[in-house]
C-alpha atoms as a PDB file:
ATOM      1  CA  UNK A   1      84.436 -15.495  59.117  1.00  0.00           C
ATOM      2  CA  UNK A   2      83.636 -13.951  55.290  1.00  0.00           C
ATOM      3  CA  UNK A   3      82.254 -10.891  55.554  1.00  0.00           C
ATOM      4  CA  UNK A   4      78.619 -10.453  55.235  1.00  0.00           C
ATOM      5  CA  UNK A   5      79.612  -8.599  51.528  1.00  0.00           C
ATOM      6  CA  UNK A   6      80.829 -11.664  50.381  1.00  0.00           C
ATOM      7  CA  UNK A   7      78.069 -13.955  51.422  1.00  0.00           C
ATOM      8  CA  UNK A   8      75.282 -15.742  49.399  1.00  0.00           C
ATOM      9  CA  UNK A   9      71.989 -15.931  51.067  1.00  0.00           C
ATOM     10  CA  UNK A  10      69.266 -15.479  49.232  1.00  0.00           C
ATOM     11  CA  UNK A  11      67.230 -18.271  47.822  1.00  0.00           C
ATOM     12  CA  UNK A  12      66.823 -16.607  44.279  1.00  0.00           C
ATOM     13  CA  UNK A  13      70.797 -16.046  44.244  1.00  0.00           C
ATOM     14  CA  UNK A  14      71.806 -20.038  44.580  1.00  0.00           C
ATOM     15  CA  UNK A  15      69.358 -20.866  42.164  1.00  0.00           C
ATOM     16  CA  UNK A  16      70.730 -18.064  39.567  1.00  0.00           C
ATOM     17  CA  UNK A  17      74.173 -19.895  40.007  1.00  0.00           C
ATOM     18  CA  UNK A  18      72.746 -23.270  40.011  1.00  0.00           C
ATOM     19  CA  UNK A  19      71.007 -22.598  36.821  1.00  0.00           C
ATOM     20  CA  UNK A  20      72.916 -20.237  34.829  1.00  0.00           C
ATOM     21  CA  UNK A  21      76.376 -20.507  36.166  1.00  0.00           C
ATOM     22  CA  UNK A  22      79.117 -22.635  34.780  1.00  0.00           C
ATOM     23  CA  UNK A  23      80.667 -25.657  36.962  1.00  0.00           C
ATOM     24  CA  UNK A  24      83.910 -26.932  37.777  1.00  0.00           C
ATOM     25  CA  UNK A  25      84.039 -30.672  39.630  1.00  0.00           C
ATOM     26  CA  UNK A  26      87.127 -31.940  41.870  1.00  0.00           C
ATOM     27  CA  UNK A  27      87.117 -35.277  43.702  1.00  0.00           C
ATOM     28  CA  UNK A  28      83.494 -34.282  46.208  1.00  0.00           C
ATOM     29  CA  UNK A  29      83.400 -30.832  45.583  1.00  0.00           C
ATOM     30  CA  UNK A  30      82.029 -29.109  42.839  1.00  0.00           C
ATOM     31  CA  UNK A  31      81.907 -25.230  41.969  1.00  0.00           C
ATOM     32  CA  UNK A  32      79.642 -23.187  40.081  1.00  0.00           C
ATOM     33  CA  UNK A  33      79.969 -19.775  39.092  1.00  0.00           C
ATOM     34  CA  UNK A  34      78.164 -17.515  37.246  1.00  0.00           C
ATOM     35  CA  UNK A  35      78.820 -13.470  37.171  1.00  0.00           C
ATOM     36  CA  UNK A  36      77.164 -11.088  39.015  1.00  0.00           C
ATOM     37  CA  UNK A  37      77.578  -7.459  38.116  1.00  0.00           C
ATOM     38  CA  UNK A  38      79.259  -6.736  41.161  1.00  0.00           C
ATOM     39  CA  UNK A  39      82.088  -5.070  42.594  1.00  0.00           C
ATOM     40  CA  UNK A  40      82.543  -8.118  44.863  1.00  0.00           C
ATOM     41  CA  UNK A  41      82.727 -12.232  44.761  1.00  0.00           C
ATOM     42  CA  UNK A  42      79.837 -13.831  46.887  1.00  0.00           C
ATOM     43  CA  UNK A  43      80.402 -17.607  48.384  1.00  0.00           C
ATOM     44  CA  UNK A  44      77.117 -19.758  49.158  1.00  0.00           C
ATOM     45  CA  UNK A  45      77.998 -23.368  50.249  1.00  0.00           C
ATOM     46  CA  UNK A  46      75.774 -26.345  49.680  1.00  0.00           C
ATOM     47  CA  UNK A  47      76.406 -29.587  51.769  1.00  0.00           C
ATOM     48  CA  UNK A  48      73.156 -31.989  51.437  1.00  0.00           C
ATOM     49  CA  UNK A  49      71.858 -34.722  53.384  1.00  0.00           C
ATOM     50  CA  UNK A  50      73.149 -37.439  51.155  1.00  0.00           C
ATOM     51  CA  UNK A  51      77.264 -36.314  52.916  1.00  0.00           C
ATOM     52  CA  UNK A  52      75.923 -36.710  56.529  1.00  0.00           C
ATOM     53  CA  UNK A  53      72.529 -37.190  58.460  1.00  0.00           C
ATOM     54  CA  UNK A  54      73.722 -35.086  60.969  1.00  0.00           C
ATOM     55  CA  UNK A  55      73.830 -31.410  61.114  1.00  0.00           C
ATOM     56  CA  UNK A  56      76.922 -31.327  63.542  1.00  0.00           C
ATOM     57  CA  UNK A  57      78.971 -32.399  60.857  1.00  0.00           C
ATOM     58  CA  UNK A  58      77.877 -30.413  57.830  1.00  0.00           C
ATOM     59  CA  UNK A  59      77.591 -27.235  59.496  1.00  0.00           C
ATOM     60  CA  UNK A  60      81.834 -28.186  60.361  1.00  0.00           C
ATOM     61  CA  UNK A  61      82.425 -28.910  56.594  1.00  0.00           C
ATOM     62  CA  UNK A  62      80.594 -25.412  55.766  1.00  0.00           C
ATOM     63  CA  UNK A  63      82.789 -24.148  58.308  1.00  0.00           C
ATOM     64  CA  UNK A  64      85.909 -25.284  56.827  1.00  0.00           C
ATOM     65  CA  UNK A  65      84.949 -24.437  53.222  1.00  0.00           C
ATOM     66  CA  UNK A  66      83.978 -20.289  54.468  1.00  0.00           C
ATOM     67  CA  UNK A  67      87.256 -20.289  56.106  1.00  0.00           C
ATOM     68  CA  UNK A  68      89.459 -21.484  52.892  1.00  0.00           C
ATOM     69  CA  UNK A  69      87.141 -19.005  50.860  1.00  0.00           C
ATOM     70  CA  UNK A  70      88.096 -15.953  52.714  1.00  0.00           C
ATOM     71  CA  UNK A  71      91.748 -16.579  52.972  1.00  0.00           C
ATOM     72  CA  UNK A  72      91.503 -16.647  49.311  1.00  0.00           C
ATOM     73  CA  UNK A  73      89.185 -13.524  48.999  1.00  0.00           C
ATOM     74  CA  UNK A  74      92.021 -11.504  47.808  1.00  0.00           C
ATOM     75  CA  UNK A  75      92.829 -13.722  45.034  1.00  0.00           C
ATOM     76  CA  UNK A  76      89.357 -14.205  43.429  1.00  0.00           C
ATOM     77  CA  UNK A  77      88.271 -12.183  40.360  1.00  0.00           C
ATOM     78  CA  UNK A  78      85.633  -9.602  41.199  1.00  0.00           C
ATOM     79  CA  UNK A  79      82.096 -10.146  39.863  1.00  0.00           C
ATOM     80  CA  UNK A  80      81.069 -13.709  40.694  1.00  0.00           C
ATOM     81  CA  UNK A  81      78.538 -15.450  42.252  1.00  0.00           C
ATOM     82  CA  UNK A  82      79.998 -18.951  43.332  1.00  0.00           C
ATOM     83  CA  UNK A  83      78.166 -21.936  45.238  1.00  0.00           C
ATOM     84  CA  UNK A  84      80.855 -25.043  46.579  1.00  0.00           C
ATOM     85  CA  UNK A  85      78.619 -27.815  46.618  1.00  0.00           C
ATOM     86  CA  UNK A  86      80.004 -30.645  48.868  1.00  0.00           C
ATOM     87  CA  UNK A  87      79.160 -34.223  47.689  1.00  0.00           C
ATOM     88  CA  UNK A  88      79.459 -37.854  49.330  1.00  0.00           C
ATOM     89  CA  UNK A  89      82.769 -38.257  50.745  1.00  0.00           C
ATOM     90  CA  UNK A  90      83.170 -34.672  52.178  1.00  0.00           C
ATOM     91  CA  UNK A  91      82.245 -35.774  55.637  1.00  0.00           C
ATOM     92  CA  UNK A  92      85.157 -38.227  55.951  1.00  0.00           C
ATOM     93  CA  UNK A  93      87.879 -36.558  54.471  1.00  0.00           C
ATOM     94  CA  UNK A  94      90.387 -34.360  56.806  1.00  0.00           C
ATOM     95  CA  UNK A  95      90.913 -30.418  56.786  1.00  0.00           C
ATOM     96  CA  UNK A  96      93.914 -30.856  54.541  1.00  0.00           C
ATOM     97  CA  UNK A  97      92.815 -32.763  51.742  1.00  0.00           C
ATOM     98  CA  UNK A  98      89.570 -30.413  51.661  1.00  0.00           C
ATOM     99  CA  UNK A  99      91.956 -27.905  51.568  1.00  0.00           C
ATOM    100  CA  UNK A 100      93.626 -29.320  48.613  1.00  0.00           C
ATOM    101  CA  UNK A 101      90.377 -29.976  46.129  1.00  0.00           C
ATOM    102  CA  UNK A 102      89.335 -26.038  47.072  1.00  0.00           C
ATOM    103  CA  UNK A 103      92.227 -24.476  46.271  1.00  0.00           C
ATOM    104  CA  UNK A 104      92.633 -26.348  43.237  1.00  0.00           C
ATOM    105  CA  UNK A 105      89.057 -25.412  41.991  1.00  0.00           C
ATOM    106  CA  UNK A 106      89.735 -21.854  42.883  1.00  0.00           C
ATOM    107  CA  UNK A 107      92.877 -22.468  40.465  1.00  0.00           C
ATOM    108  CA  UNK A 108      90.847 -23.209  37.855  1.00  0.00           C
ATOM    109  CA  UNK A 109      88.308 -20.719  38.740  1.00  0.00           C
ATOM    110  CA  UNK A 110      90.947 -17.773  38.064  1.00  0.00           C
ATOM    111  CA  UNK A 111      92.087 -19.417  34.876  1.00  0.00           C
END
């Protein structure tokens, strides 16, 4: 699980990043990042209506995207505010590929 330090929640905080912040788009996920002020990085994750009516299986793709987020915690700049927004085509892809399109977004994040 991230740690609660490392955790978007507020409402004003997503739409900071969503407005202000810079993106970065990979196959159905897309990143956007904006900088915070902080001594940590905090994750939100977005995964709409429009990937899968049912809640069952975006709450598992939220899942999946916190976990690859905090195994690469230690790796992430300090000072950012980042929201993974999942788009159409996130609910049928496997852990794997997911896997693949965050960690190259996370690449390009650090470059």
């Amino acid at each position: 699980m991230l740690p609660k330090i490392n955790r978007l929640k507020k409402k004003k905080d997503f739409e900071h990043v969503l407005k202000q912040g810079r993106g970065l788009k990979d196959g159905f996920l897309s990143l956007k990042f904006a900088q915070n002020g902080r001594d940590s990085t905090r994750f939100g994750f977005v995964v709409g209506r429009k990937v899968s009516s049912k809640a069952v299986i975006r709450n598992k793709i939220k899942r999946r995207l916190r976990e690859l987020a905090r195994v690469r915690l230690g790796e992430i700049k300090k000072g950012f505010d980042v929201v993974v927004v999942a788009g159409k085509g996130a609910g049928v892809e496997n852990k794997e590929a997911t896997a693949t399109i965050f960690n190259h977004l996370i690449i390009k994040l650090l470059n």
